[in-house]
C-alpha atoms as a PDB file:
ATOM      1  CA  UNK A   1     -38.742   8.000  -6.815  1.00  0.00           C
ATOM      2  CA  UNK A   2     -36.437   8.036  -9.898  1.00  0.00           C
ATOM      3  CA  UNK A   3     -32.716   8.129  -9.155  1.00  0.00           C
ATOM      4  CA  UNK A   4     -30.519  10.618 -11.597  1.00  0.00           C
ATOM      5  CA  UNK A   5     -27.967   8.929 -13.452  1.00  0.00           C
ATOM      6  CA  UNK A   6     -24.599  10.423 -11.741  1.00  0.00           C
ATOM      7  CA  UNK A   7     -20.970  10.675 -13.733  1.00  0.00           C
ATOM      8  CA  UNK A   8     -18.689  10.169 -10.422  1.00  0.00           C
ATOM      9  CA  UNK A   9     -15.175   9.850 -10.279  1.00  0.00           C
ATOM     10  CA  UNK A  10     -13.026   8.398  -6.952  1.00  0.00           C
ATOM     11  CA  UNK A  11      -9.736   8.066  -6.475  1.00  0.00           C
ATOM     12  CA  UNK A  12      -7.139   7.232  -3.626  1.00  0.00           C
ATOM     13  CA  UNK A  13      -3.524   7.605  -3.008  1.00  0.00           C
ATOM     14  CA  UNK A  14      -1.464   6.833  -0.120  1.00  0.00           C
ATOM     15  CA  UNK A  15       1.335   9.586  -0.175  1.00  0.00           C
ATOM     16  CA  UNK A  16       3.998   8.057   1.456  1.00  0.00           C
ATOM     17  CA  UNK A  17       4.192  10.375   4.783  1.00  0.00           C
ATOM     18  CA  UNK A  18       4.729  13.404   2.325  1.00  0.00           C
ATOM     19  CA  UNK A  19       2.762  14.445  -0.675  1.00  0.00           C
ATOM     20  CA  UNK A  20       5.278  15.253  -3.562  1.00  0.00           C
ATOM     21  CA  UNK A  21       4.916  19.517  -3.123  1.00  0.00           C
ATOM     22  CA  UNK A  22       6.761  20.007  -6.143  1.00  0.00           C
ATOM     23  CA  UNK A  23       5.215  17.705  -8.608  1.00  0.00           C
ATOM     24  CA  UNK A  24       1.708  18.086  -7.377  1.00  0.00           C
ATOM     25  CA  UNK A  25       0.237  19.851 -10.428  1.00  0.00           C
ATOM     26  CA  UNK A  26       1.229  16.923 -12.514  1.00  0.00           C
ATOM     27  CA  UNK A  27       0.255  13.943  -9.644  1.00  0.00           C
ATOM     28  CA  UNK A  28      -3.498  15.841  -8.941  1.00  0.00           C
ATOM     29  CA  UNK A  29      -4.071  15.731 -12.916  1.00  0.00           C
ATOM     30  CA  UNK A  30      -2.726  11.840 -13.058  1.00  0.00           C
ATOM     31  CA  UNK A  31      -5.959  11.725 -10.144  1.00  0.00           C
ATOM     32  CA  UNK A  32      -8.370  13.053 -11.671  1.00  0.00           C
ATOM     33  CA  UNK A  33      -7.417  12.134 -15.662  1.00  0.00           C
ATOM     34  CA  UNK A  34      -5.838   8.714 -15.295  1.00  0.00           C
ATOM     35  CA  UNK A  35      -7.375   7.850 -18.933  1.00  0.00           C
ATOM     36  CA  UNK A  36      -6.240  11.694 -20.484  1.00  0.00           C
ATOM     37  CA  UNK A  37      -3.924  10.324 -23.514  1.00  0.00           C
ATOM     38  CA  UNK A  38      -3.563  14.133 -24.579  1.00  0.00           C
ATOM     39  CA  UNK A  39      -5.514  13.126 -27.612  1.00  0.00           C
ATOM     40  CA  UNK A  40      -9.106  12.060 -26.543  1.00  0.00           C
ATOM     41  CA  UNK A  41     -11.780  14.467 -25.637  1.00  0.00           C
ATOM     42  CA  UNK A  42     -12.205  13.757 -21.916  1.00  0.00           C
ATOM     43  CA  UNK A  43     -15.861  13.241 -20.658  1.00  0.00           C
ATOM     44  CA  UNK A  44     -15.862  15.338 -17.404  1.00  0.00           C
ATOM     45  CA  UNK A  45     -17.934  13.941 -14.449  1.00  0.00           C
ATOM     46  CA  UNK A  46     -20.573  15.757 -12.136  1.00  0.00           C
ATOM     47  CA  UNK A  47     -17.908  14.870  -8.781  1.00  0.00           C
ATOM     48  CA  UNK A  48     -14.694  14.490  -8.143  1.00  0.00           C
ATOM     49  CA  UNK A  49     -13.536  12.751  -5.384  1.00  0.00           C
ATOM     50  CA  UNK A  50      -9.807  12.736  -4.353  1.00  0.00           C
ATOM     51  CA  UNK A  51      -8.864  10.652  -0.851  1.00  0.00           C
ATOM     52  CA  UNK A  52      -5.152  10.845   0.134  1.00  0.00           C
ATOM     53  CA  UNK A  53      -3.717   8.698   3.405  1.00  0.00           C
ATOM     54  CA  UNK A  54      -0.474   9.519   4.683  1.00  0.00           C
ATOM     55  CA  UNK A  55      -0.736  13.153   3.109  1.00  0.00           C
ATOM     56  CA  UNK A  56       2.239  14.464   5.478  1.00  0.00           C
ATOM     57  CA  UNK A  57       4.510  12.844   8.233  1.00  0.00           C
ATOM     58  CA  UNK A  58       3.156  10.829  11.396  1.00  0.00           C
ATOM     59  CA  UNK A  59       3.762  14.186  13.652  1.00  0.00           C
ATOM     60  CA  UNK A  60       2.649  17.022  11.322  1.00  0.00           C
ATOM     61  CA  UNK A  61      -0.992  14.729  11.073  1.00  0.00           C
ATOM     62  CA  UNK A  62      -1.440  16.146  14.665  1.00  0.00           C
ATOM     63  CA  UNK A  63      -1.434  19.775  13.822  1.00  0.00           C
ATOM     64  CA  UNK A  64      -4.766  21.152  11.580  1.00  0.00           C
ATOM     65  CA  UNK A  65      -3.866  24.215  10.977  1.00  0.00           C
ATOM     66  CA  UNK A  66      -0.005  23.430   9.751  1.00  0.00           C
ATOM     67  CA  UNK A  67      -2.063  21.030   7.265  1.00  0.00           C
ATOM     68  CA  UNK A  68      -4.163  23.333   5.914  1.00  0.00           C
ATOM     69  CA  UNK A  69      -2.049  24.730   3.883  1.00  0.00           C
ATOM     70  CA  UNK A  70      -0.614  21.975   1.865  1.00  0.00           C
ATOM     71  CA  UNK A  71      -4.739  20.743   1.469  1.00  0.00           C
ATOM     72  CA  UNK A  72      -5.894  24.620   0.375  1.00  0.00           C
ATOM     73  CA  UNK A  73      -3.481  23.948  -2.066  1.00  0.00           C
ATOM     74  CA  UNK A  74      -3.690  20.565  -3.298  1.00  0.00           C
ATOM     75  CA  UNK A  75      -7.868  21.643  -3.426  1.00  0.00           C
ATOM     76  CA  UNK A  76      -7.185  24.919  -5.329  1.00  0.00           C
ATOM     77  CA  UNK A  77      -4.650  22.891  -8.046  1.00  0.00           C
ATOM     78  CA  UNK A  78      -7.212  20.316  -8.457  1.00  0.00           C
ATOM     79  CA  UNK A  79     -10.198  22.781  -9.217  1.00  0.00           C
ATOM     80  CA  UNK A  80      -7.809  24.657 -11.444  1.00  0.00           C
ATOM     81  CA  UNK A  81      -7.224  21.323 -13.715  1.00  0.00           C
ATOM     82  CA  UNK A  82     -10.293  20.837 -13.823  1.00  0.00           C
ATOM     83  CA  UNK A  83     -11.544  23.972 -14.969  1.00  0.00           C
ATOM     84  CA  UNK A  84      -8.790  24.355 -17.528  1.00  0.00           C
ATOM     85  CA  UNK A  85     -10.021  21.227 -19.052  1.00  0.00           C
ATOM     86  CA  UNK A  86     -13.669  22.957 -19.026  1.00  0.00           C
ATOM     87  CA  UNK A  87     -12.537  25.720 -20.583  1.00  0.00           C
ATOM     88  CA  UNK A  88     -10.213  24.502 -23.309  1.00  0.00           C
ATOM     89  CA  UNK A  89     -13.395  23.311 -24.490  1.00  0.00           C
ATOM     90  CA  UNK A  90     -16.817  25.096 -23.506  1.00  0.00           C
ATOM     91  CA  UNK A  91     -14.997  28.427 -22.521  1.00  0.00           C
ATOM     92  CA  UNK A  92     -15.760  29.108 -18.994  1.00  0.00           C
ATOM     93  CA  UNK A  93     -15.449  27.757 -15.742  1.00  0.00           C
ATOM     94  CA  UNK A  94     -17.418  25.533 -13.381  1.00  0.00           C
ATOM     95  CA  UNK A  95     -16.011  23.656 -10.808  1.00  0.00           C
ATOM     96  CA  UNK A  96     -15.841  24.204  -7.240  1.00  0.00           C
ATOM     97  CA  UNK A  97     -14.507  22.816  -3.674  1.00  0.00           C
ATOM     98  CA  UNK A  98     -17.622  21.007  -2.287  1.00  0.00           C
ATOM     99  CA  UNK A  99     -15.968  20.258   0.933  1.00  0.00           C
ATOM    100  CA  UNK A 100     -12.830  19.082   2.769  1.00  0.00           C
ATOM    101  CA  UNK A 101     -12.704  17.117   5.755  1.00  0.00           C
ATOM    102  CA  UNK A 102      -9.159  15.559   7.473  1.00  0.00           C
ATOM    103  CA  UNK A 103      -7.945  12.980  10.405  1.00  0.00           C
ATOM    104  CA  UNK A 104      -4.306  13.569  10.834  1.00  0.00           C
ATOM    105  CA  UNK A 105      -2.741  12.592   8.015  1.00  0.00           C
ATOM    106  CA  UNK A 106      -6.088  11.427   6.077  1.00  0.00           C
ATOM    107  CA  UNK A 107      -8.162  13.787   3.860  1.00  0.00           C
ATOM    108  CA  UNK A 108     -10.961  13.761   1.750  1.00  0.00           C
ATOM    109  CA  UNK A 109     -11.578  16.377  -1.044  1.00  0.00           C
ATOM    110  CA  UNK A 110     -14.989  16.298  -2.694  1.00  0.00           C
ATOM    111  CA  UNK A 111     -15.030  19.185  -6.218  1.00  0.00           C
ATOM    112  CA  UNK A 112     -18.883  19.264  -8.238  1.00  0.00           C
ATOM    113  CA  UNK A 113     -20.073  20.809 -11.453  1.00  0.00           C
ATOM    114  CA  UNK A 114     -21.181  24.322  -9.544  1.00  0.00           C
ATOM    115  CA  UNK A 115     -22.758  25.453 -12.908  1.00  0.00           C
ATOM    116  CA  UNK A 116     -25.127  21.875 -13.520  1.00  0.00           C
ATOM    117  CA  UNK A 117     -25.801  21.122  -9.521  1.00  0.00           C
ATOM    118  CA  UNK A 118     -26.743  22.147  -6.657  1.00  0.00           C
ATOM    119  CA  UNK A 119     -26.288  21.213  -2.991  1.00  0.00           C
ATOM    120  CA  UNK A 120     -28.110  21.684   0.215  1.00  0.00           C
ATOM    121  CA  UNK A 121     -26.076  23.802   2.953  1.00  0.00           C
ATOM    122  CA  UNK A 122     -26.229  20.786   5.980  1.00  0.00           C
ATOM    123  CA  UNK A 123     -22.936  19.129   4.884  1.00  0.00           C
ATOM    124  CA  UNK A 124     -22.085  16.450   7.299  1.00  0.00           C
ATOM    125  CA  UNK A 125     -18.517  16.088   8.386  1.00  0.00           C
ATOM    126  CA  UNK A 126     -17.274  13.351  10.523  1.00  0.00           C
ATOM    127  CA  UNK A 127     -14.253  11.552  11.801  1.00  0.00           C
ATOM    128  CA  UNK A 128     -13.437   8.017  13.481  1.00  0.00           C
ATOM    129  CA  UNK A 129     -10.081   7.232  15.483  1.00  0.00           C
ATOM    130  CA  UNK A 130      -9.084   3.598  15.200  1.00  0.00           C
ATOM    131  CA  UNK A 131      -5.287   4.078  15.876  1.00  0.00           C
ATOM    132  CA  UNK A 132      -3.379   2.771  18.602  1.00  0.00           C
ATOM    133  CA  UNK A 133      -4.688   4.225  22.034  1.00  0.00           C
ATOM    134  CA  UNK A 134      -7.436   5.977  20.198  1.00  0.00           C
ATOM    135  CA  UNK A 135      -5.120   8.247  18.117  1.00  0.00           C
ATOM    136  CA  UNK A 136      -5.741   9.502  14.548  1.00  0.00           C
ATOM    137  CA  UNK A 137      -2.855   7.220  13.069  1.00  0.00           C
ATOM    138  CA  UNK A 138      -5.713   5.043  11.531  1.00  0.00           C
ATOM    139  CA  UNK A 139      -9.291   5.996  11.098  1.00  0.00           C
ATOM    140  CA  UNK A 140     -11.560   7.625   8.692  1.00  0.00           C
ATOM    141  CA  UNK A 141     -12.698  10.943   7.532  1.00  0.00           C
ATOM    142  CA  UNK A 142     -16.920  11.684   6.540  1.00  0.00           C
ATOM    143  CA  UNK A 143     -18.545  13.938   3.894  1.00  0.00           C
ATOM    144  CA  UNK A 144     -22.400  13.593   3.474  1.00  0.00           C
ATOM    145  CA  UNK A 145     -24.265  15.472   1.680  1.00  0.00           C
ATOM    146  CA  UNK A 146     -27.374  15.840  -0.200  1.00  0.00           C
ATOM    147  CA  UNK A 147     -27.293  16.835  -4.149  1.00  0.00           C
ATOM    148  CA  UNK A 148     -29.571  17.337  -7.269  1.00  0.00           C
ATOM    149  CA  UNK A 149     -29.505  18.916 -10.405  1.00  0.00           C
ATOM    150  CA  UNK A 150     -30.531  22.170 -10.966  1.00  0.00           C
ATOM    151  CA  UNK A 151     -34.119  22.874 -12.219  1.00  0.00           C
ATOM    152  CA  UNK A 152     -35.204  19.543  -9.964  1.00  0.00           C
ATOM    153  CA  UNK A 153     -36.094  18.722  -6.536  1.00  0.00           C
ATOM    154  CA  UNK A 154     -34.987  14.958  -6.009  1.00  0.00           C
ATOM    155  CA  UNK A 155     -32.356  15.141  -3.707  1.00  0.00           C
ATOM    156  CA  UNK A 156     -29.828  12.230  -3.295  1.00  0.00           C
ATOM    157  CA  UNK A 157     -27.687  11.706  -0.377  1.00  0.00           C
ATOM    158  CA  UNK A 158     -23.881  10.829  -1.205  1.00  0.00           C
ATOM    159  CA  UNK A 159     -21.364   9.693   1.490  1.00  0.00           C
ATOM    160  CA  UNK A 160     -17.947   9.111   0.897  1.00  0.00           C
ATOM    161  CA  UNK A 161     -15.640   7.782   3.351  1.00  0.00           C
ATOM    162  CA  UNK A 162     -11.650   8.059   2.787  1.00  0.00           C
ATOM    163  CA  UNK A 163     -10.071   5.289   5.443  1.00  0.00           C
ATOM    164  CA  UNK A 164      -6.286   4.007   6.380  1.00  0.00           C
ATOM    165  CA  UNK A 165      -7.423   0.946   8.029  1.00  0.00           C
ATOM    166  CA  UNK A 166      -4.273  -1.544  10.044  1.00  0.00           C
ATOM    167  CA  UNK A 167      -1.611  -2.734   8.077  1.00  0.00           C
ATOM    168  CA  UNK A 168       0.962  -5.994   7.972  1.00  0.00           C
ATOM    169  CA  UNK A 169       0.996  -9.976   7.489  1.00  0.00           C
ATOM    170  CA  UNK A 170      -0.885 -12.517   9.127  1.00  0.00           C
ATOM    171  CA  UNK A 171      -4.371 -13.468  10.623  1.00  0.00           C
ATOM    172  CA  UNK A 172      -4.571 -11.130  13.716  1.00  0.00           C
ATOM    173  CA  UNK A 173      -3.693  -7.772  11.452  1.00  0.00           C
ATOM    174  CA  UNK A 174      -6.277  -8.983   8.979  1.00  0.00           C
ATOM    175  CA  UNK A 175      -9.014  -9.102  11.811  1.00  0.00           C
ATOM    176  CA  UNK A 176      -7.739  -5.534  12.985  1.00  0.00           C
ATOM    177  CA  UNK A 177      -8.404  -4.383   9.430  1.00  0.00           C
ATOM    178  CA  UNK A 178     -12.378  -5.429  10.032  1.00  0.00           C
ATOM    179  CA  UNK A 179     -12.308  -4.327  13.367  1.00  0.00           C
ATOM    180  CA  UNK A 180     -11.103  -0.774  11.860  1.00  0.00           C
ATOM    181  CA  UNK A 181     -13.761  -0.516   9.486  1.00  0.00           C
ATOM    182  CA  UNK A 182     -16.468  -1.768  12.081  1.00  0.00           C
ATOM    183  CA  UNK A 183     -15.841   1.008  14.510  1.00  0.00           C
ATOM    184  CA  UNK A 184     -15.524   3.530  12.177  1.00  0.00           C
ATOM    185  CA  UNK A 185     -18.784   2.914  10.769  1.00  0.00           C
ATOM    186  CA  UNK A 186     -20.325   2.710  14.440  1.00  0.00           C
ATOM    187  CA  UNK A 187     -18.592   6.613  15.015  1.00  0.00           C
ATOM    188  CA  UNK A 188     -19.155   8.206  11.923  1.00  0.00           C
ATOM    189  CA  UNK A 189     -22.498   6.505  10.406  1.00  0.00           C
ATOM    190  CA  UNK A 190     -26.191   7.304  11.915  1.00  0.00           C
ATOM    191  CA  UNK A 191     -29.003   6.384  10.552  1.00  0.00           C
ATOM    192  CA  UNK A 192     -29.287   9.560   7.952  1.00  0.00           C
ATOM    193  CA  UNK A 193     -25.886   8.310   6.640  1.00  0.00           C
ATOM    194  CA  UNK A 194     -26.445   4.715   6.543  1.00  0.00           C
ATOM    195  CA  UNK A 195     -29.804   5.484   4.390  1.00  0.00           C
ATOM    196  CA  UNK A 196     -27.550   7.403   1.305  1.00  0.00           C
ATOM    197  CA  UNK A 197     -28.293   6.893  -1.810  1.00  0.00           C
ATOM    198  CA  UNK A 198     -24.805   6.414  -2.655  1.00  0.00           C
ATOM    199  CA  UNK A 199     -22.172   5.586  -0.256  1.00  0.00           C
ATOM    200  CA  UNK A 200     -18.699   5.034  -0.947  1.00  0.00           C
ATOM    201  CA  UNK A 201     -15.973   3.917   1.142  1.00  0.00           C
ATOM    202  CA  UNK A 202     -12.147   4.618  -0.140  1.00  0.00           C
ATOM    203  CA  UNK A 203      -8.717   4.494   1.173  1.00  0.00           C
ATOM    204  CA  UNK A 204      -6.106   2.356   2.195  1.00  0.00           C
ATOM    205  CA  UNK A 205      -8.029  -0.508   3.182  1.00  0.00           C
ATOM    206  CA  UNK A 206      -4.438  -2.833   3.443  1.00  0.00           C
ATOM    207  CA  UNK A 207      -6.467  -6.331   2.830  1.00  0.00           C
ATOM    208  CA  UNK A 208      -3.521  -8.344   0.368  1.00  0.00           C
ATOM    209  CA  UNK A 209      -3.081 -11.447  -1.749  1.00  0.00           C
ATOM    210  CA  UNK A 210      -1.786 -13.784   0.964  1.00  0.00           C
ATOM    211  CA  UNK A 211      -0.295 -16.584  -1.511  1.00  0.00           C
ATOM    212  CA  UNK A 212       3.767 -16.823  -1.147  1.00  0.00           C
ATOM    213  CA  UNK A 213       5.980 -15.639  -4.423  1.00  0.00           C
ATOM    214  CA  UNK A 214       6.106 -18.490  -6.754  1.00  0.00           C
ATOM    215  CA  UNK A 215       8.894 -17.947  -9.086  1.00  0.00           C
ATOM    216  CA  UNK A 216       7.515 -20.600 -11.665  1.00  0.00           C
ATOM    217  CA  UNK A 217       4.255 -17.967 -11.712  1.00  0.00           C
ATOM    218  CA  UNK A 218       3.178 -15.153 -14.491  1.00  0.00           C
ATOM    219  CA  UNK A 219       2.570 -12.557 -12.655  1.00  0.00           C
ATOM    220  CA  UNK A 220       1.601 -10.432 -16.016  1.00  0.00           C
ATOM    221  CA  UNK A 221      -1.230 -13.463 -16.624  1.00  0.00           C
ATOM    222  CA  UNK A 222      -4.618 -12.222 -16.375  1.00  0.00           C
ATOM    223  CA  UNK A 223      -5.643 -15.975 -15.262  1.00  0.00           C
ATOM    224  CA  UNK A 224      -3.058 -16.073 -12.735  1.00  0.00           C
ATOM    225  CA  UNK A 225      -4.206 -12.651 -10.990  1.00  0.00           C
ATOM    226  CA  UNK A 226      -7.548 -14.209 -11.215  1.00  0.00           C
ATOM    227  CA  UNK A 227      -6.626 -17.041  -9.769  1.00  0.00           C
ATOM    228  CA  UNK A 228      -4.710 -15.140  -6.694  1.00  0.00           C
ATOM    229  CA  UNK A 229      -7.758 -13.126  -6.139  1.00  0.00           C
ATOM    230  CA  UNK A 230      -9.820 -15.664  -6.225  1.00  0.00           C
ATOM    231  CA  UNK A 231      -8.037 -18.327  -3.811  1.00  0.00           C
ATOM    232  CA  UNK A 232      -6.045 -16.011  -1.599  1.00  0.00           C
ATOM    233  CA  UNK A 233      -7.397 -12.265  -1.321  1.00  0.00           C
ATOM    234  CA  UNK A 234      -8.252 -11.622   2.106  1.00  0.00           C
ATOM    235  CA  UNK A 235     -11.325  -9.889   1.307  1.00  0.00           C
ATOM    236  CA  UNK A 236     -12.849 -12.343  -1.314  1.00  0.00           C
ATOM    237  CA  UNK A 237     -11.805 -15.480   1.387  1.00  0.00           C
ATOM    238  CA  UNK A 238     -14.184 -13.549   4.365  1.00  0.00           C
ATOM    239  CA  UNK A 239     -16.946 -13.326   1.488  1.00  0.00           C
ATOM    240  CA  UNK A 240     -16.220 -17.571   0.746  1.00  0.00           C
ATOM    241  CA  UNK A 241     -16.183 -17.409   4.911  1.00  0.00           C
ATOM    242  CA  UNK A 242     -12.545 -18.871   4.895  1.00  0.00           C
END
């Protein structure tokens, strides 16, 4: 079966316990056009992915429904840039909410090209608690779904997974971090899920370059970031097995 060639775009941002209300317009376009130099014609992708940890304060993450607001409208700013952009250029719009899904104070916002796709109605939306005493603090939020382009019938599953996995120093908060990501796979993956075609997972992962400062260091060096993500990011030392 031949596999469409897909224009995606993903993006995460930890908010801070309070997404900036007041200069949202401008942070949701620095999201979605991080390359827009004002000057460029923008190529515009078939999805847009936003994934935003720490969206609102510790306590408000407990309430839905005093969230929803604040997501409605980061969603309806986001499909508005977007189809401004459309329309300062082919003259009409075509971009849409595909879905929304939210643990406490993590959400995932998935927009698509309404006018070029099309997407089955069985939208899969799932969440996994990894906080302290099973809370929402940490975790992840599911969308799955299955998408083609219109005019075809070769449907491709897409999963995207927006996380906040344990923070902090040392060897015990690193091993939380996998543990995080292992049982939020085991609550929110079955086996439809963990067949996608295209599977993303986003977020807040907190793994970190473990080296100490070294004053006598470029930090600006392209071969010294190498080098620290070679010899001392936790993720690429549990690849070496270190």
């Amino acid at each position: 079966m031949n596999k469409t060639n897909w224009k995606v775009s993903v993006t995460t941002f930890n908010c801070g316990k309070e997404f900036p209300v007041e200069n949202s317009k401008a942070i949701v376009k620095q999201l979605l056009f991080p390359y827009d130099d004002g000057i460029s014609q923008l190529e515009l992708q078939d999805l847009y992915v936003l994934g935003f940890q720490e969206l609102v304060p510790i306590w408000q993450g407990s309430f839905p429904a005093v969230n929803r607001d604040l997501i409605d409208r980061i969603t309806t700013t986001a499909v508005n840039c977007l189809n401004e952009k459309v329309s300062a250029t082919q003259g009409d719009e075509q971009y849409s909410c595909l879905g929304v899904n939210s643990l406490g104070a993590i959400t995932i916002i998935v927009l698509y090209n309404n006018k070029a796709l099309k997407v089955k109605d069985d939208i899969l939306k799932r969440n996994g608690k990894c906080g302290w005493f099973g809370t929402h603090l940490k975790g992840g939020t599911l969308i799955s779904f299955q998408m083609t382009r219109n005019g075809e019938e070769n449907w491709e599953r897409f999963s995207y997974i927006c996380a906040h996995l344990n923070a902090n120093e040392g060897v015990n908060n690193r091993n939380q971090r996998i543990d995080d990501y292992k049982r939020i796979m085991s609550e929110v993956c079955d086996s439809e899920v963990a067949k996608s075609d295209h599977f993303f997972f986003l977020g807040d992962l907190n793994f970190r370059v473990t080296s100490t400062y070294d004053p006598t260091s470029d930090y600006s060096s392209t071969t010294t970031l190498r080098r620290l993500l070679e010899n001392h990011e936790e993720l690429n030392l549990l690849r070496k097995g270190e």
